[in-house]
C-alpha atoms as a PDB file:
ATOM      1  CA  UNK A   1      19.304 -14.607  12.837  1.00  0.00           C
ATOM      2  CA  UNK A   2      20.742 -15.189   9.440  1.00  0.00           C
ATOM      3  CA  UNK A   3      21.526 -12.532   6.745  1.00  0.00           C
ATOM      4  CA  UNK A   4      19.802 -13.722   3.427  1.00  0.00           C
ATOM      5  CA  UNK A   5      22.545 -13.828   1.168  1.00  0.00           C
ATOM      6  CA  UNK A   6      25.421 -15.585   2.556  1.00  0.00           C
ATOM      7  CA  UNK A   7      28.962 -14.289   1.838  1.00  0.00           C
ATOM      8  CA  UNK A   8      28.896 -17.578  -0.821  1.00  0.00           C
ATOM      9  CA  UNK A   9      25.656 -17.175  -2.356  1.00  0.00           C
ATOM     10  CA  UNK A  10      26.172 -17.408  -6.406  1.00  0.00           C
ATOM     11  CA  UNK A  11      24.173 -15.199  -8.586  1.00  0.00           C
ATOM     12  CA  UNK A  12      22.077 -17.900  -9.566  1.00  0.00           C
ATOM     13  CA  UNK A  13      20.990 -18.451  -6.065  1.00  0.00           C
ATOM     14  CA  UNK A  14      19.991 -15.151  -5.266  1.00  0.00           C
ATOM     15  CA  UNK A  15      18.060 -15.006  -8.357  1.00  0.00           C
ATOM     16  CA  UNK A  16      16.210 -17.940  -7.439  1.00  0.00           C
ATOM     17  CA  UNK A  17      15.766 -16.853  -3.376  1.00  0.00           C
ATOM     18  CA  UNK A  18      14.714 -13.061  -4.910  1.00  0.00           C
ATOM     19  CA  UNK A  19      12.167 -15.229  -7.500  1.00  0.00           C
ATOM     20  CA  UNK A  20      10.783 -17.258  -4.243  1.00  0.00           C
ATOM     21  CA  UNK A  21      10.185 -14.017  -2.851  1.00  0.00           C
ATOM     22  CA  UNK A  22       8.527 -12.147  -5.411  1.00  0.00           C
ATOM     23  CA  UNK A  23       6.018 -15.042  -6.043  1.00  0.00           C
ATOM     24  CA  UNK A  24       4.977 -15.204  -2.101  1.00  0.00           C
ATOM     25  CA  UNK A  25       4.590 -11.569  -1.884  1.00  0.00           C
ATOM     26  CA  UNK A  26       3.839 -10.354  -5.568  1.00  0.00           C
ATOM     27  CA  UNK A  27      -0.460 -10.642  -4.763  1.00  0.00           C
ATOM     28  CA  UNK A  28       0.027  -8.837  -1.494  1.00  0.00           C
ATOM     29  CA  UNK A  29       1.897  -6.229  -2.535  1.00  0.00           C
ATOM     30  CA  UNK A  30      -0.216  -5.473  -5.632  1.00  0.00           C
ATOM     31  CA  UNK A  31      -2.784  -5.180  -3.827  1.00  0.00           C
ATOM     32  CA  UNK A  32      -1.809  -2.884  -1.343  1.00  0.00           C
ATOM     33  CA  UNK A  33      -0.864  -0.606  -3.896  1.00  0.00           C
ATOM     34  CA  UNK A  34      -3.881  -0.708  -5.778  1.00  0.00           C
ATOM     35  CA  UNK A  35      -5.699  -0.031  -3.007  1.00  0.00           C
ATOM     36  CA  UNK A  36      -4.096   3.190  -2.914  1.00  0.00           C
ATOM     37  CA  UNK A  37      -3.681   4.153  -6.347  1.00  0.00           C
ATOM     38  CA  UNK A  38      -6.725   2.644  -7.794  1.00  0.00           C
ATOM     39  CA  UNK A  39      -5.430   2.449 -11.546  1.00  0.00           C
ATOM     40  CA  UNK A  40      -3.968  -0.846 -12.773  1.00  0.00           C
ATOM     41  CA  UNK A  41      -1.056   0.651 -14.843  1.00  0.00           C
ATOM     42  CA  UNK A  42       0.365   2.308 -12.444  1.00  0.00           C
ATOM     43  CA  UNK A  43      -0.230  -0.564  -9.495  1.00  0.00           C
ATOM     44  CA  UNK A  44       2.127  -2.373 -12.258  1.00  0.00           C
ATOM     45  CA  UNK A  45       5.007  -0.235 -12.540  1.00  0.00           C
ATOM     46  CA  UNK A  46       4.819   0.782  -8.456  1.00  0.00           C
ATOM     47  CA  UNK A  47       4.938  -3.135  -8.373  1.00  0.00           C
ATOM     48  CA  UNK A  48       8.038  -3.305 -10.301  1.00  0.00           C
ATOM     49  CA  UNK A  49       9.470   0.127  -8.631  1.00  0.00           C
ATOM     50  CA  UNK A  50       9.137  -1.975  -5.348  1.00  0.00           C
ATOM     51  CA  UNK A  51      10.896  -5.278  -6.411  1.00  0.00           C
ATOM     52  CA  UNK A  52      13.890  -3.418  -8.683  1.00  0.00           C
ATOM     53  CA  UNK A  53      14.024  -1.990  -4.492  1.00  0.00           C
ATOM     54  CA  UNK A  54      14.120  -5.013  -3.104  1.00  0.00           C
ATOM     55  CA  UNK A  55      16.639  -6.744  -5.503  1.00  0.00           C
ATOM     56  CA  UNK A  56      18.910  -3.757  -5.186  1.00  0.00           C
ATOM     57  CA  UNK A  57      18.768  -3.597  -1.639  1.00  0.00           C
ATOM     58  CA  UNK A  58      18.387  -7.139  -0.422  1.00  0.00           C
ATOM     59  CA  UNK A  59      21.776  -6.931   1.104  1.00  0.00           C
ATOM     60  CA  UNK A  60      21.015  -4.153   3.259  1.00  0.00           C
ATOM     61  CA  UNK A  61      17.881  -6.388   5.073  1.00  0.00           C
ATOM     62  CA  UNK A  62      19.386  -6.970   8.278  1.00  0.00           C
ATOM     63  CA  UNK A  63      16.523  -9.269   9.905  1.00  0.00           C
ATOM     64  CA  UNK A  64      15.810  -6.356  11.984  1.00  0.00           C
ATOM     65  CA  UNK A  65      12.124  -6.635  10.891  1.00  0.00           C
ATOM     66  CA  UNK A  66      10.029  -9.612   8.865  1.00  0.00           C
ATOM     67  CA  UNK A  67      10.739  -9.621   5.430  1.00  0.00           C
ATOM     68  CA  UNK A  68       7.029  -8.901   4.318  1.00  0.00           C
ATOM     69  CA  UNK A  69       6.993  -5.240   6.710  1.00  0.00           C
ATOM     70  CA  UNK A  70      10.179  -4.437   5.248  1.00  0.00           C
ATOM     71  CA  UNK A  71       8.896  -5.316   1.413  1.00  0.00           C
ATOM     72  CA  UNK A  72       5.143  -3.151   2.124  1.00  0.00           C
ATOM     73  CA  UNK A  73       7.525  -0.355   3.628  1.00  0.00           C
ATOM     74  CA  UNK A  74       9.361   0.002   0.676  1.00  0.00           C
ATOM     75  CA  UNK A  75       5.607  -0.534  -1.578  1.00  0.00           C
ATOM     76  CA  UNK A  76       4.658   2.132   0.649  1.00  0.00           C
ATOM     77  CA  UNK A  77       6.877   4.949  -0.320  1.00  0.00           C
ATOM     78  CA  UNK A  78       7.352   4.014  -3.179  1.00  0.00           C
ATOM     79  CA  UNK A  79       3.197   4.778  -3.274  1.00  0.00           C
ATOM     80  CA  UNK A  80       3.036   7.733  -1.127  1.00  0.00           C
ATOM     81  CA  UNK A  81       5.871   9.513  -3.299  1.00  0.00           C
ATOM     82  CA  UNK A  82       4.088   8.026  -6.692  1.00  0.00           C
ATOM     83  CA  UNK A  83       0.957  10.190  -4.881  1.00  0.00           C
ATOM     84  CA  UNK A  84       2.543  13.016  -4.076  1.00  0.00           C
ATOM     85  CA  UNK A  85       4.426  13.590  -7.402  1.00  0.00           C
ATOM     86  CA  UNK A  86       1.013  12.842  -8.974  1.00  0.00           C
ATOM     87  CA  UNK A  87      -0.722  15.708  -7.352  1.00  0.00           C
ATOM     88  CA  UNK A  88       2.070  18.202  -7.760  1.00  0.00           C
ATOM     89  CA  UNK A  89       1.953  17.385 -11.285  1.00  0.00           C
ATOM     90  CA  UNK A  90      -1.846  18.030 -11.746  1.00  0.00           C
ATOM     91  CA  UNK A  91      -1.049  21.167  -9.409  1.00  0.00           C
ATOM     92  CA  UNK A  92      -3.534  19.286  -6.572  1.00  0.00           C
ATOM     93  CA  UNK A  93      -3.550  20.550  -3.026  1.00  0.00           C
ATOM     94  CA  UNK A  94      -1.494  17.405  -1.509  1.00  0.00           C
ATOM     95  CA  UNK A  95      -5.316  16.126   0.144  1.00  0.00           C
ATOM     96  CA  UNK A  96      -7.172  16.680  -2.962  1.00  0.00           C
ATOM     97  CA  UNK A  97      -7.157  14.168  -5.614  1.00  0.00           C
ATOM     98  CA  UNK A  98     -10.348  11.319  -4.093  1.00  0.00           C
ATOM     99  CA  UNK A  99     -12.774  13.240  -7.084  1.00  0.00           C
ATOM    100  CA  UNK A 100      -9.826  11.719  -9.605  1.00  0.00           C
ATOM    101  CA  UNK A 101      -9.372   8.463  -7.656  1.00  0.00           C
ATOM    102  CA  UNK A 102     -13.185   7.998  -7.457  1.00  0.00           C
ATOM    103  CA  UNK A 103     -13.233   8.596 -11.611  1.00  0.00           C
ATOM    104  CA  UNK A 104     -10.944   6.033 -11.489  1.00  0.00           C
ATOM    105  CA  UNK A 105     -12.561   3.504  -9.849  1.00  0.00           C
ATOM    106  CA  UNK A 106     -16.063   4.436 -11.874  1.00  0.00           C
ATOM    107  CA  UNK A 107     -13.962   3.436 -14.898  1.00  0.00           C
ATOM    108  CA  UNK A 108     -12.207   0.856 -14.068  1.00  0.00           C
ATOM    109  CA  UNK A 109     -13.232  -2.199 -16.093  1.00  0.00           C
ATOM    110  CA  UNK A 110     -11.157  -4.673 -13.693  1.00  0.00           C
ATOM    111  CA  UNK A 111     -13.216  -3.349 -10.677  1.00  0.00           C
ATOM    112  CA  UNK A 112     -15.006  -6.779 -10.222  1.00  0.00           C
ATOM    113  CA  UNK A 113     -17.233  -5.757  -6.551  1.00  0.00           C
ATOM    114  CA  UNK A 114     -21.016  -5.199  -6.121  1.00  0.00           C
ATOM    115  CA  UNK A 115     -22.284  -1.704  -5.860  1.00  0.00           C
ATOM    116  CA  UNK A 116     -21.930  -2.172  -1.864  1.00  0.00           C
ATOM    117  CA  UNK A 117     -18.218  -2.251  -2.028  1.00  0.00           C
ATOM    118  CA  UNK A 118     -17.881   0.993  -4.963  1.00  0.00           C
ATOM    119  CA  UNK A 119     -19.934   2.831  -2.405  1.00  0.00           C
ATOM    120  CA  UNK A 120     -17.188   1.660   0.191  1.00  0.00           C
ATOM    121  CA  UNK A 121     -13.937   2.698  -2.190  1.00  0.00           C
ATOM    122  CA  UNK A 122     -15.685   5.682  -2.455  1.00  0.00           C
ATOM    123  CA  UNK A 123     -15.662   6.369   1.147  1.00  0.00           C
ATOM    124  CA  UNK A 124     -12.184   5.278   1.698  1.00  0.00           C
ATOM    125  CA  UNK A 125     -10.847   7.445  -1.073  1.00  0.00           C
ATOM    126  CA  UNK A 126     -12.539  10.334   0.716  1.00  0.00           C
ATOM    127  CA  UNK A 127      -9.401   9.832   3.702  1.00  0.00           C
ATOM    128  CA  UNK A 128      -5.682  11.570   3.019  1.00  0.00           C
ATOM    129  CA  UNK A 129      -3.351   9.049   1.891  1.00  0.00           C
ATOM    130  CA  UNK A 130      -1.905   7.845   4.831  1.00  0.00           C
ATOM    131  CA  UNK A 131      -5.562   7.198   6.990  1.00  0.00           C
ATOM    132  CA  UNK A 132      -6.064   5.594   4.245  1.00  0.00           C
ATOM    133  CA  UNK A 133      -3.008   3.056   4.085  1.00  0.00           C
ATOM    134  CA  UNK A 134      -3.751   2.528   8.080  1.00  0.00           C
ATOM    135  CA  UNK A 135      -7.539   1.612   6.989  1.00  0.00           C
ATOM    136  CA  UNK A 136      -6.661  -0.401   4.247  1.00  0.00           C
ATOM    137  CA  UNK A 137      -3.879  -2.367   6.193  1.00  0.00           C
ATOM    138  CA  UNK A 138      -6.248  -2.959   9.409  1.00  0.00           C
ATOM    139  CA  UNK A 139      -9.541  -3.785   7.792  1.00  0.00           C
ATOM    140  CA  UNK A 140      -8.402  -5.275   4.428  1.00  0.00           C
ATOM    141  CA  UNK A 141      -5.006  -6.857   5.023  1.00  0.00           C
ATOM    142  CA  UNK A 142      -5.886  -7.870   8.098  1.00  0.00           C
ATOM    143  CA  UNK A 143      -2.459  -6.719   9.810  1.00  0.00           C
ATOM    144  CA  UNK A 144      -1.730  -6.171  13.287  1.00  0.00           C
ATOM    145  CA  UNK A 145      -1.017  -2.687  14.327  1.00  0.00           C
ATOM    146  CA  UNK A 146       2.638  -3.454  15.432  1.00  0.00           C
ATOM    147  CA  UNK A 147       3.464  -4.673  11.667  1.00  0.00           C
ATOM    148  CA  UNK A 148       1.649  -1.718  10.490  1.00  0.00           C
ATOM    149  CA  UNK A 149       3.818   0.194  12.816  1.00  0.00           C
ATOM    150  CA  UNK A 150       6.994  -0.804  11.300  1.00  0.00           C
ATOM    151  CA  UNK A 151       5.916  -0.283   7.737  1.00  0.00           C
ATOM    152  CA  UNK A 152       4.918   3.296   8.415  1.00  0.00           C
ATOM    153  CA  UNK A 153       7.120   3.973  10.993  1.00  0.00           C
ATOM    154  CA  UNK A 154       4.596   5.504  13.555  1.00  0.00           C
ATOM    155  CA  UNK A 155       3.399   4.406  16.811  1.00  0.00           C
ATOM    156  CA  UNK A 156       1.138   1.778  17.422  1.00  0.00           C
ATOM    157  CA  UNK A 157      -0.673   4.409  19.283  1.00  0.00           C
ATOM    158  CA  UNK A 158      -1.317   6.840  16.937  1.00  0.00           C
ATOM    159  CA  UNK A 159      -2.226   4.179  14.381  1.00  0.00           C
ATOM    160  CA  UNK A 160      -4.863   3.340  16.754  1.00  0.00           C
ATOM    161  CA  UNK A 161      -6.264   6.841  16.581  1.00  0.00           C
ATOM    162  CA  UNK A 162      -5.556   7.288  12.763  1.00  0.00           C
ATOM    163  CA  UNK A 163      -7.608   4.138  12.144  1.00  0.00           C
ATOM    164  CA  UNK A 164     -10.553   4.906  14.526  1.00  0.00           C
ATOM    165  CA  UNK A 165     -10.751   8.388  12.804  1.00  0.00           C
ATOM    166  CA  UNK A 166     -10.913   7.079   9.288  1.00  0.00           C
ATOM    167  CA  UNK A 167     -13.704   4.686  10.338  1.00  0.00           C
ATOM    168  CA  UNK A 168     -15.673   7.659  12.020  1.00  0.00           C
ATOM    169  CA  UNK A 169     -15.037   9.770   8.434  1.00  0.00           C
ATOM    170  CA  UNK A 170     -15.962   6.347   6.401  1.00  0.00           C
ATOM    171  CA  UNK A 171     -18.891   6.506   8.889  1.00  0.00           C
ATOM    172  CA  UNK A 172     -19.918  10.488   8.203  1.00  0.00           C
ATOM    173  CA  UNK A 173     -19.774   9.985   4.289  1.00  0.00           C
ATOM    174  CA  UNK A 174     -21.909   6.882   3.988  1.00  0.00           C
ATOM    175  CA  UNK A 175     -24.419   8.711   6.337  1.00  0.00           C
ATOM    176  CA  UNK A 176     -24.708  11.517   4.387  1.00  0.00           C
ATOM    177  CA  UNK A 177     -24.217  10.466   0.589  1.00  0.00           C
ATOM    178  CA  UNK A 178     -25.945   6.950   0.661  1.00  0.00           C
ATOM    179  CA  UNK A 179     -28.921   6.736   3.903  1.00  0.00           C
END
């Protein structure tokens, strides 16, 4: 497999490869970080967090994995640590903050679903952070588990079981908050 930048790639070519990038994977990756943080300001600057990343590291991509996994890994941490410094800042036990998230979403004006789907973000933000990236990746992105795998860094296995638990838990709240 080829390296990305060749040993003779001018500035201006990696500029345009790195712009070629952004604009296939720009939607996805906003996306999956709204998901997680639910407010749009800060999808926007984990967004830019993630491609300043990617510029600054696009050498180091060794074709070990598909671009995209190795793009939502980096989304991802750069999410999961935007989480966690958010809840030590607020002084939040590190699986307490889906009240906040679910004030979020309430107010959100660019929240554009039908009541059916709120009462589903509700449920989801109910899950720690990362059942929730595993739900959000399999039922939302549509990913396979083995992708998944390599943007977490976990087995396929216990994504399995982290993704069938959050279902059962999605399950439990809708049961008892909305019959």
């Amino acid at each position: 497999m080829q390296q990305l930048q060749h040993p003779q790639t001018t500035s201006k070519e990696r500029t345009i490869a790195f712009d070629g990038i952004m604009r296939l994977h720009r939607r996805a990756i906003y996306s999956h970080i709204r998901k997680m943080v639910i407010d749009a300001d800060d999808t926007d600057d984990l967004l830019q967090e993630t491609f300043v990343k990617v510029w600054k590291n696009i050498d180091k991509f060794k074709n070990e994995s598909k671009l995209y996994t190795w793009i939502y890994r980096i989304a991802t941490n750069e999410t999961l640590r935007f989480l966690e410094r958010k809840k030590k800042k607020q002084g939040l036990p590190m699986n307490e903050t889906s009240e906040q998230l679910m004030q979020n979403l309430e107010s959100d004006e660019q929240f554009s679903g039908e009541e059916v789907q709120l009462i589903l973000q509700k449920a989801i933000l109910t899950l720690p952070d990362k059942q929730r990236l595993v739900f959000n990746m399999k039922y939302f992105d549509e990913m396979k588990y083995e992708d998944i795998s390599e943007i977490v860094d976990t087995s396929v296995g216990a994504l399995k079981a982290s993704y069938h638990l959050a279902t059962k838990k999605i399950e439990i709240y809708l049961k008892e908050n909305y019959q």
